[in-house]
C-alpha atoms as a PDB file:
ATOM      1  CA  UNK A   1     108.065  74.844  92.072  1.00  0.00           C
ATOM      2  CA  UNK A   2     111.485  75.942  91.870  1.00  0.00           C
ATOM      3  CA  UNK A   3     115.197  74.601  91.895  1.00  0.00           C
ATOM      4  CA  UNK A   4     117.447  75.575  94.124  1.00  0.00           C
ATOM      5  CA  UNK A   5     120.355  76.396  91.482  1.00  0.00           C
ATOM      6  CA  UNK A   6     118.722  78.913  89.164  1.00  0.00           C
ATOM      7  CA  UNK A   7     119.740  82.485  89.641  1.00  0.00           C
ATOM      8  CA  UNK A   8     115.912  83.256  91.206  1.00  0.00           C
ATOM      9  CA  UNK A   9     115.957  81.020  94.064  1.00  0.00           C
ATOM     10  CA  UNK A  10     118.003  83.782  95.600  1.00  0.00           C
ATOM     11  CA  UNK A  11     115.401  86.314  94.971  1.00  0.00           C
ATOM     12  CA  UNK A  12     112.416  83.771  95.378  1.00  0.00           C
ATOM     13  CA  UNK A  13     112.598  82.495  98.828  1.00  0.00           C
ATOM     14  CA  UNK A  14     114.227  85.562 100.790  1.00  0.00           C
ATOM     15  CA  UNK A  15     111.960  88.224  98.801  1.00  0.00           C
ATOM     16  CA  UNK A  16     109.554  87.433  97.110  1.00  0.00           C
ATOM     17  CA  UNK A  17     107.617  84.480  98.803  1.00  0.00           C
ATOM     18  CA  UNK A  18     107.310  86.355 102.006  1.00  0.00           C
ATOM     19  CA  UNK A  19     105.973  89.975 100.144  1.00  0.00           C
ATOM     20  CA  UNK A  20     103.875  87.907  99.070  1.00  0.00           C
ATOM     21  CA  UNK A  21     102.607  86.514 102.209  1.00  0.00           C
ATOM     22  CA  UNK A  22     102.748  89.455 103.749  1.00  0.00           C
ATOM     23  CA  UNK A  23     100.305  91.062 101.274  1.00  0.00           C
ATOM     24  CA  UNK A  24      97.829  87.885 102.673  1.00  0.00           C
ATOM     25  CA  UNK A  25      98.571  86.130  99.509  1.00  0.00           C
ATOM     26  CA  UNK A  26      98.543  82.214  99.450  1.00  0.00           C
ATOM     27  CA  UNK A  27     102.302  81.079  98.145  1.00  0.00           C
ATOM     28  CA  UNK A  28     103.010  77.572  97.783  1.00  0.00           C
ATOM     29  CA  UNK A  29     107.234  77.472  97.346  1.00  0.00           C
ATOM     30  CA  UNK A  30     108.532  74.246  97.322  1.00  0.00           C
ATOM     31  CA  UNK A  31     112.304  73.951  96.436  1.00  0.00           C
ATOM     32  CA  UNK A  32     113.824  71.080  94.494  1.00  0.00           C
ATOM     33  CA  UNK A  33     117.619  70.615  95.924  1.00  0.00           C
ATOM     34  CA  UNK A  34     120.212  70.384  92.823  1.00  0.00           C
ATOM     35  CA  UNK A  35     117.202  70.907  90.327  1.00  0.00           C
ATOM     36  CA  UNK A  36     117.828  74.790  87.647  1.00  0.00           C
ATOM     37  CA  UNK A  37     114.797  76.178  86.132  1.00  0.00           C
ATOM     38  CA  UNK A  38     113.569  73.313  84.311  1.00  0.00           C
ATOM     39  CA  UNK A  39     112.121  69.625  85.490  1.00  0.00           C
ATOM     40  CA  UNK A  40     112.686  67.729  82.424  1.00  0.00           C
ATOM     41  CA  UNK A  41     115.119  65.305  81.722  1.00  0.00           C
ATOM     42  CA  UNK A  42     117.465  67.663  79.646  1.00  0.00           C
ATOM     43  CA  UNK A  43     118.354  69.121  82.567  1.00  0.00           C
ATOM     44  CA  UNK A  44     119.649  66.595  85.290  1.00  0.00           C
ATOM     45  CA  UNK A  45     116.376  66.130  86.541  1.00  0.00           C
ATOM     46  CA  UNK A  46     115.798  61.922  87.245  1.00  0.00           C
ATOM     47  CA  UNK A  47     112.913  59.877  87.071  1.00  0.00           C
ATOM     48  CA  UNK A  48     112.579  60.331  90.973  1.00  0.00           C
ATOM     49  CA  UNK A  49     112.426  64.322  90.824  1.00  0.00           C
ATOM     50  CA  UNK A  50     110.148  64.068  87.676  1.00  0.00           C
ATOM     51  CA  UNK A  51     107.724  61.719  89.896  1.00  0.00           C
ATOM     52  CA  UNK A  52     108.254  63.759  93.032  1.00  0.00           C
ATOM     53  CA  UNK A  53     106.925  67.069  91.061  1.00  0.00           C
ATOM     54  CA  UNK A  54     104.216  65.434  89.524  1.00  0.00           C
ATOM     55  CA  UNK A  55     102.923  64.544  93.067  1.00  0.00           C
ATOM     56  CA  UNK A  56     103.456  67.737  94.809  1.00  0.00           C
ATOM     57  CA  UNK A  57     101.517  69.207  91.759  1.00  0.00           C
ATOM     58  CA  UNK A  58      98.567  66.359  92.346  1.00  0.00           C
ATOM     59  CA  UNK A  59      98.519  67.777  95.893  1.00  0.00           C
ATOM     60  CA  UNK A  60      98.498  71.145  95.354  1.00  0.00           C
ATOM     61  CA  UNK A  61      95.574  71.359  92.787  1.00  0.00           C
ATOM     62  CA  UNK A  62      93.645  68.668  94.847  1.00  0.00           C
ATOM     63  CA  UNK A  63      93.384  71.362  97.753  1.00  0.00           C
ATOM     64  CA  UNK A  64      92.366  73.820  95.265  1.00  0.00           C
END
């Protein structure tokens, strides 16, 4: 879970996720447009986003 305006979504999705994949290491990378490091409220993140993180999380661990 990552925003797509923090300083390591540059380094993140071009780099890292896919040496990672490459080593046959499962990466889930989803990208939250407009969203920094953070998904709280202090930092710009709505209701909506909060709620749309908490789901992808719910998903993720229930194919765990």
């Amino acid at each position: 879970l990552h925003g797509d305006q923090h300083a390591l979504a540059k380094f993140n999705n071009p780099v890292f996720i896919p040496q990672m994949k490459t080593a046959n290491i499962d990466v889930t990378y989803i990208e939250y447009p407009g969203m920094h490091h953070g998904f709280y409220f202090g930092h710009k993140a709505s209701l909506e986003v909060v709620e749309k993180i908490v789901e992808d999380v719910k998903v993720f661990l229930k194919d765990k």
